[in-house]
C-alpha atoms as a PDB file:
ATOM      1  CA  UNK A   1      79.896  75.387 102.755  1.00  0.00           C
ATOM      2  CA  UNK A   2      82.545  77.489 100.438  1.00  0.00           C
ATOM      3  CA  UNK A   3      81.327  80.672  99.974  1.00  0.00           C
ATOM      4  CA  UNK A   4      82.482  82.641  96.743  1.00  0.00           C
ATOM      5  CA  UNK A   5      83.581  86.250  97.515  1.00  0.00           C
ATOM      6  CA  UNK A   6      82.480  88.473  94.542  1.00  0.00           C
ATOM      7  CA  UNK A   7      85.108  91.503  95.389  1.00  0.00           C
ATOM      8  CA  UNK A   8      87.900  89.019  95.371  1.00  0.00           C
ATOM      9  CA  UNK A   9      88.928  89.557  91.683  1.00  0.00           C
ATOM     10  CA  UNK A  10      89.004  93.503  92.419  1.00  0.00           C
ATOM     11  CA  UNK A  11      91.429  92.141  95.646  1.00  0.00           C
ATOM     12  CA  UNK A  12      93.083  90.005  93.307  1.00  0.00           C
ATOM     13  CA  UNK A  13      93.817  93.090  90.182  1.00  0.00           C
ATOM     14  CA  UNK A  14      94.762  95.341  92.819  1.00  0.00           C
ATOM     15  CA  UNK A  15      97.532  93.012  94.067  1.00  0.00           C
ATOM     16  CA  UNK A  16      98.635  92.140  90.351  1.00  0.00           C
ATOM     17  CA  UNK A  17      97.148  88.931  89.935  1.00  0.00           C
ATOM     18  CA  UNK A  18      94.772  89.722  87.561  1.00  0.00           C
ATOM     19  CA  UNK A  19      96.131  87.745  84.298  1.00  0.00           C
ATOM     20  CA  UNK A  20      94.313  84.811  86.333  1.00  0.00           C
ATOM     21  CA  UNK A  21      91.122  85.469  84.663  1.00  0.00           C
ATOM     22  CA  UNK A  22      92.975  84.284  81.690  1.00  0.00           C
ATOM     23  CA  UNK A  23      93.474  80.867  82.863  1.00  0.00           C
ATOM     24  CA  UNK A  24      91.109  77.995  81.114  1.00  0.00           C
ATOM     25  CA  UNK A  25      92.611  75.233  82.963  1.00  0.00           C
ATOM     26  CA  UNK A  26      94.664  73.071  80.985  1.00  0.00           C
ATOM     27  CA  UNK A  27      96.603  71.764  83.767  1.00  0.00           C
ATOM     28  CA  UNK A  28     100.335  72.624  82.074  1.00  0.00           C
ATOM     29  CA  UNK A  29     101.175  74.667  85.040  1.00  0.00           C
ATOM     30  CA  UNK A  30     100.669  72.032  87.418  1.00  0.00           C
ATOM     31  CA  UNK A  31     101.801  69.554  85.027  1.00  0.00           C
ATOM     32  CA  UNK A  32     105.366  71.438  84.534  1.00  0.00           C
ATOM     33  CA  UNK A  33     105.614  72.841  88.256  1.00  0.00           C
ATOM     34  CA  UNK A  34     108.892  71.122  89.550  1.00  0.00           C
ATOM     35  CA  UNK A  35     107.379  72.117  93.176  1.00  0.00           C
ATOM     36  CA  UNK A  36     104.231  69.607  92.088  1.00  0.00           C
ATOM     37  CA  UNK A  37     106.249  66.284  91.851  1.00  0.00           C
ATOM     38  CA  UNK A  38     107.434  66.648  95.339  1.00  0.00           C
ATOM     39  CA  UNK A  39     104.608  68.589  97.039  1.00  0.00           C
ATOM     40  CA  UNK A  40     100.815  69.290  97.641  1.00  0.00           C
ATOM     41  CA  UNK A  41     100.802  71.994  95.550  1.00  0.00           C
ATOM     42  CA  UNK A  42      98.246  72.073  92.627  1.00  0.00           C
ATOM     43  CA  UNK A  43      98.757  75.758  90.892  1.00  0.00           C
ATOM     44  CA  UNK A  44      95.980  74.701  88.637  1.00  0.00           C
ATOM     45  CA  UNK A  45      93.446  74.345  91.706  1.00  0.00           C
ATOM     46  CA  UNK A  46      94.480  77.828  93.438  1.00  0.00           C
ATOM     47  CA  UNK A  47      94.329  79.458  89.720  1.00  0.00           C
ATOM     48  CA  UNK A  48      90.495  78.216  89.371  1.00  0.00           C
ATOM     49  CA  UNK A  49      90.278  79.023  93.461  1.00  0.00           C
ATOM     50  CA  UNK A  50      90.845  82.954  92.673  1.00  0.00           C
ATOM     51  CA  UNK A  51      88.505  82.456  89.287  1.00  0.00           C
ATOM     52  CA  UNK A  52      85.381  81.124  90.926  1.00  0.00           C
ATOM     53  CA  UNK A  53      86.336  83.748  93.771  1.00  0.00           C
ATOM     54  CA  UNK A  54      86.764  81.373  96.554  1.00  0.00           C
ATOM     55  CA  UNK A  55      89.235  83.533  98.325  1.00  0.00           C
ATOM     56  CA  UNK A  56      89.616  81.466 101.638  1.00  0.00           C
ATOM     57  CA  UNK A  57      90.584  78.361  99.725  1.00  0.00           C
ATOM     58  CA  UNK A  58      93.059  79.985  97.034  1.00  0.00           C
ATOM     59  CA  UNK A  59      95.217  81.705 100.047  1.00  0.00           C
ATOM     60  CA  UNK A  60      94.477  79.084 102.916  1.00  0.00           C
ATOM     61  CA  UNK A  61      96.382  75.999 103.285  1.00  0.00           C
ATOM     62  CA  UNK A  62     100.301  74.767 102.524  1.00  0.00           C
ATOM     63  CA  UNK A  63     100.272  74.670  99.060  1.00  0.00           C
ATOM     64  CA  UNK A  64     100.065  78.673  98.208  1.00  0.00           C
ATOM     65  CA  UNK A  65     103.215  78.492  99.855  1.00  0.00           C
ATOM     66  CA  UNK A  66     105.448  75.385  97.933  1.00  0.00           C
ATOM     67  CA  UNK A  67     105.882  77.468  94.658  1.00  0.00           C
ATOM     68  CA  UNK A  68     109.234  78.533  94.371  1.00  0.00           C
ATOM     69  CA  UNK A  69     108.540  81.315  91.856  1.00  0.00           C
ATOM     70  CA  UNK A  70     111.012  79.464  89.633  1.00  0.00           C
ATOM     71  CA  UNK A  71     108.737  80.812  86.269  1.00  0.00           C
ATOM     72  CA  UNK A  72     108.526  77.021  84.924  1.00  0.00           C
ATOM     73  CA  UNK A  73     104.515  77.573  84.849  1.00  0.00           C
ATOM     74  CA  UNK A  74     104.869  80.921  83.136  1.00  0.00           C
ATOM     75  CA  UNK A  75     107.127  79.819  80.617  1.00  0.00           C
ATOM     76  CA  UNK A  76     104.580  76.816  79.604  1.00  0.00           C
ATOM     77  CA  UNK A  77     101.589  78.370  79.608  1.00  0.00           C
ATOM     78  CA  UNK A  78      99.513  78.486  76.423  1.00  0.00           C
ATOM     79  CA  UNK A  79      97.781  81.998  77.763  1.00  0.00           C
ATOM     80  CA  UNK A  80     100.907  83.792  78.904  1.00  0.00           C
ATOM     81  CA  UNK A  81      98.976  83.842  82.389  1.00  0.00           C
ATOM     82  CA  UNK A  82     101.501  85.355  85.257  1.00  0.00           C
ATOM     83  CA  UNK A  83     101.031  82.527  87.362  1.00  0.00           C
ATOM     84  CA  UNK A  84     104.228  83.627  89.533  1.00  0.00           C
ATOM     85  CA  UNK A  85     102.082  86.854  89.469  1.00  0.00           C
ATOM     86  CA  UNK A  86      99.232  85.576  90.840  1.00  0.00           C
ATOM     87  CA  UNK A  87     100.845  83.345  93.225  1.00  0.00           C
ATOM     88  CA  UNK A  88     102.376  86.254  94.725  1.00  0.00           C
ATOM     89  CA  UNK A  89      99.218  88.661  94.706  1.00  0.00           C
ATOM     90  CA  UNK A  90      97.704  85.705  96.740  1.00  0.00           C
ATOM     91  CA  UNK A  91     100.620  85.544  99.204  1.00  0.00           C
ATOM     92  CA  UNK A  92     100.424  89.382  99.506  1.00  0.00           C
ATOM     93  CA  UNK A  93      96.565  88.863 100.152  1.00  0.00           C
ATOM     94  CA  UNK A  94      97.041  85.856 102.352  1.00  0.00           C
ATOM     95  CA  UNK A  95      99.706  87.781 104.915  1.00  0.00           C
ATOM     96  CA  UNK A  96      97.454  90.907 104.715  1.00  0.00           C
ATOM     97  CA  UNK A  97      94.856  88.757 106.499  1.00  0.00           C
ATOM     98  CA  UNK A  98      97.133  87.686 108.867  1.00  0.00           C
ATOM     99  CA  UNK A  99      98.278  84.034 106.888  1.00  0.00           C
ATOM    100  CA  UNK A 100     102.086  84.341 106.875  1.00  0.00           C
ATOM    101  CA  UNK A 101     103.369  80.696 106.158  1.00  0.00           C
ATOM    102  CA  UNK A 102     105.464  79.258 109.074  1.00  0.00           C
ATOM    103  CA  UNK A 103     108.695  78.576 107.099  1.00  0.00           C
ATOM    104  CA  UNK A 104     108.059  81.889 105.184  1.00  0.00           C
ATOM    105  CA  UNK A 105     107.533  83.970 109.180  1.00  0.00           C
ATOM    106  CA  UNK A 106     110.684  82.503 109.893  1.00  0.00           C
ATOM    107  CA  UNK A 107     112.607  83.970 106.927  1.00  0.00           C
ATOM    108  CA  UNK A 108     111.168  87.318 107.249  1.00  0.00           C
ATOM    109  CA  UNK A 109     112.318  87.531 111.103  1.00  0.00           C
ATOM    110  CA  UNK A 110     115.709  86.268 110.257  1.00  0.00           C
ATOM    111  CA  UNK A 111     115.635  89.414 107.440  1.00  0.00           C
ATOM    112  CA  UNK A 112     114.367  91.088 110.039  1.00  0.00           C
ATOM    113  CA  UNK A 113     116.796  90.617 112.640  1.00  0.00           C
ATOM    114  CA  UNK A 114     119.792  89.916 111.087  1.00  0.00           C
ATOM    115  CA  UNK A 115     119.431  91.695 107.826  1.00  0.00           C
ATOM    116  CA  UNK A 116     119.804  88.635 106.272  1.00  0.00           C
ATOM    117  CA  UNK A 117     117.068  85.861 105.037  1.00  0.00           C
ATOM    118  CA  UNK A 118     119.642  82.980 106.802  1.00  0.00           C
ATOM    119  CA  UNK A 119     121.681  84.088 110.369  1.00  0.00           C
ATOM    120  CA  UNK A 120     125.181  83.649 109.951  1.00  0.00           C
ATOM    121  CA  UNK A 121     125.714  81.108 112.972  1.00  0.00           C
ATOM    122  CA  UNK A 122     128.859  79.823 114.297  1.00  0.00           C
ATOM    123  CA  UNK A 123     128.732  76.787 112.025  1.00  0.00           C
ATOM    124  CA  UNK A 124     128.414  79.359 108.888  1.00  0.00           C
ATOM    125  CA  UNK A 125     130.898  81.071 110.387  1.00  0.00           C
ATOM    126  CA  UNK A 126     133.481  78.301 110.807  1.00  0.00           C
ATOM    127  CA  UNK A 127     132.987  77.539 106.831  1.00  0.00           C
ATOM    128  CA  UNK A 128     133.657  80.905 105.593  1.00  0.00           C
ATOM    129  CA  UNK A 129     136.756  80.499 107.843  1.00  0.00           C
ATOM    130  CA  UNK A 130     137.897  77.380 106.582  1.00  0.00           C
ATOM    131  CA  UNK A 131     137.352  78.587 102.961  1.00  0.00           C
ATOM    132  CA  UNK A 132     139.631  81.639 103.456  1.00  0.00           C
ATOM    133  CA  UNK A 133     136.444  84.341 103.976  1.00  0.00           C
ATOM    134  CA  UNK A 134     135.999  86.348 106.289  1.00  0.00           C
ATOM    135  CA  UNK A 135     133.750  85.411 109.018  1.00  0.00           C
ATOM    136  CA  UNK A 136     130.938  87.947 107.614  1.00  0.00           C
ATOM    137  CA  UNK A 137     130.120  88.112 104.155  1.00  0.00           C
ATOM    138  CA  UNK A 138     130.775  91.830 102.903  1.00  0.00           C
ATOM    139  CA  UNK A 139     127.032  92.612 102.656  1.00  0.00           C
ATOM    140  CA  UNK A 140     124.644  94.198 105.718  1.00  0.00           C
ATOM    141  CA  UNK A 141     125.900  92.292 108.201  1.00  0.00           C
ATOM    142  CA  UNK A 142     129.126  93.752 107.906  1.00  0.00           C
ATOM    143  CA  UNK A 143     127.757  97.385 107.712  1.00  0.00           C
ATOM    144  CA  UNK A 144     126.138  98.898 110.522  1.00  0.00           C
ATOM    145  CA  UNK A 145     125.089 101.893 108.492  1.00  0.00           C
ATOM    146  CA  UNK A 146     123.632  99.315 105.803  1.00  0.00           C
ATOM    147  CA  UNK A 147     121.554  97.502 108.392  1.00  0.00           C
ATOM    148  CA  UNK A 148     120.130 100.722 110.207  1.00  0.00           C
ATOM    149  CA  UNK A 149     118.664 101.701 106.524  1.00  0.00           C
ATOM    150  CA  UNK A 150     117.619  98.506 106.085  1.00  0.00           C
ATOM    151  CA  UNK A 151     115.919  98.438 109.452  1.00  0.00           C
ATOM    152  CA  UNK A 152     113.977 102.098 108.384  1.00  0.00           C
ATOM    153  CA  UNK A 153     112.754 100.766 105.402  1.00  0.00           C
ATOM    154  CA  UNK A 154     111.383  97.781 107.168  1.00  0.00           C
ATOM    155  CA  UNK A 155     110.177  99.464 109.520  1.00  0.00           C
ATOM    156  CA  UNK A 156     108.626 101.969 107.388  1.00  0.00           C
ATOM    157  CA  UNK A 157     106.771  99.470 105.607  1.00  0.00           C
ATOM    158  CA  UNK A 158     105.211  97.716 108.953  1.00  0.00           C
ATOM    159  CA  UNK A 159     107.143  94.671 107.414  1.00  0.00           C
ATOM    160  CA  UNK A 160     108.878  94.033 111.368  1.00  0.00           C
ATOM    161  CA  UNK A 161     105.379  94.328 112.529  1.00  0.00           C
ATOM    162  CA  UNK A 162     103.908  91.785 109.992  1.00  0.00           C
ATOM    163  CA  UNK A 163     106.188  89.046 110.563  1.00  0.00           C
ATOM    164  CA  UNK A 164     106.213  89.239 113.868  1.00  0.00           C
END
């Protein structure tokens, strides 16, 4: 049985998804999302999800993770809710309780390790080359003192730990 969780709003405020109380489901979001053509996701379900206050089945599952954050939903809605907003206060909710998306871990290592959200492999490498570029694009991983603040801050936060 789903099981509503009354101090989820408060969760959801605190993380800046509180405009979702606004919602009063007239589908546009889900109707506009260019994510929802191609994918499971139904913004309009998670949005009355984190209303009703069933957190487990607003954060769990694939389709918290499909939005691209591209604004679309925003732009269309007829109550100026922050959809992206929300989305994001659930993501932020979801990884605090140890829900990190798969594709999404994977980015956040890469970040992580390379200081960039894609590694710059041999392939990559051999493009830039071809192209006239140098090998390394003139960003962190091309600056050693760039990366090691990079590597506080992340560290600072516990983001290395989380996506670990």
């Amino acid at each position: 049985m789903i099981k509503p969780v009354p101090e989820f709003a408060e969760e959801l405020a605190a993380n800046g998804g509180s405009s979702a109380m606004l919602c009063f489901q007239c589908g546009t979001c889900t109707l506009k999302c260019p994510s929802a053509k191609y994918t499971s996701l139904r913004t309009a379900h998670i949005m009355r999800a984190s209303q009703l206050g069933l957190k487990d089945e607003a954060i769990d599952g694939d389709s918290l993770w499909q939005c691209t954050t591209c604004y679309t939903c925003v732009e269309w809605c007829p109550r100026n809710v922050q959809v992206v907003d929300v989305i994001t206060a659930l993501r932020n909710i979801a990884v605090a309780d140890g829900m990190l998306h798969e594709s999404h871990r994977k980015v956040a290592q890469s970040l992580v390790k390379f200081g960039h959200t894609v590694e710059n492999n041999e392939k990559i490498k051999a493009l830039r080359k071809e192209l006239r570029l140098p090998e390394n694009p003139p960003t962190v991983m091309n600056n050693t003192a760039a990366k090691a603040d990079l590597d506080k801050i992340l560290n600072l936060t516990g983001f290395d730990k989380l996506v670990k």
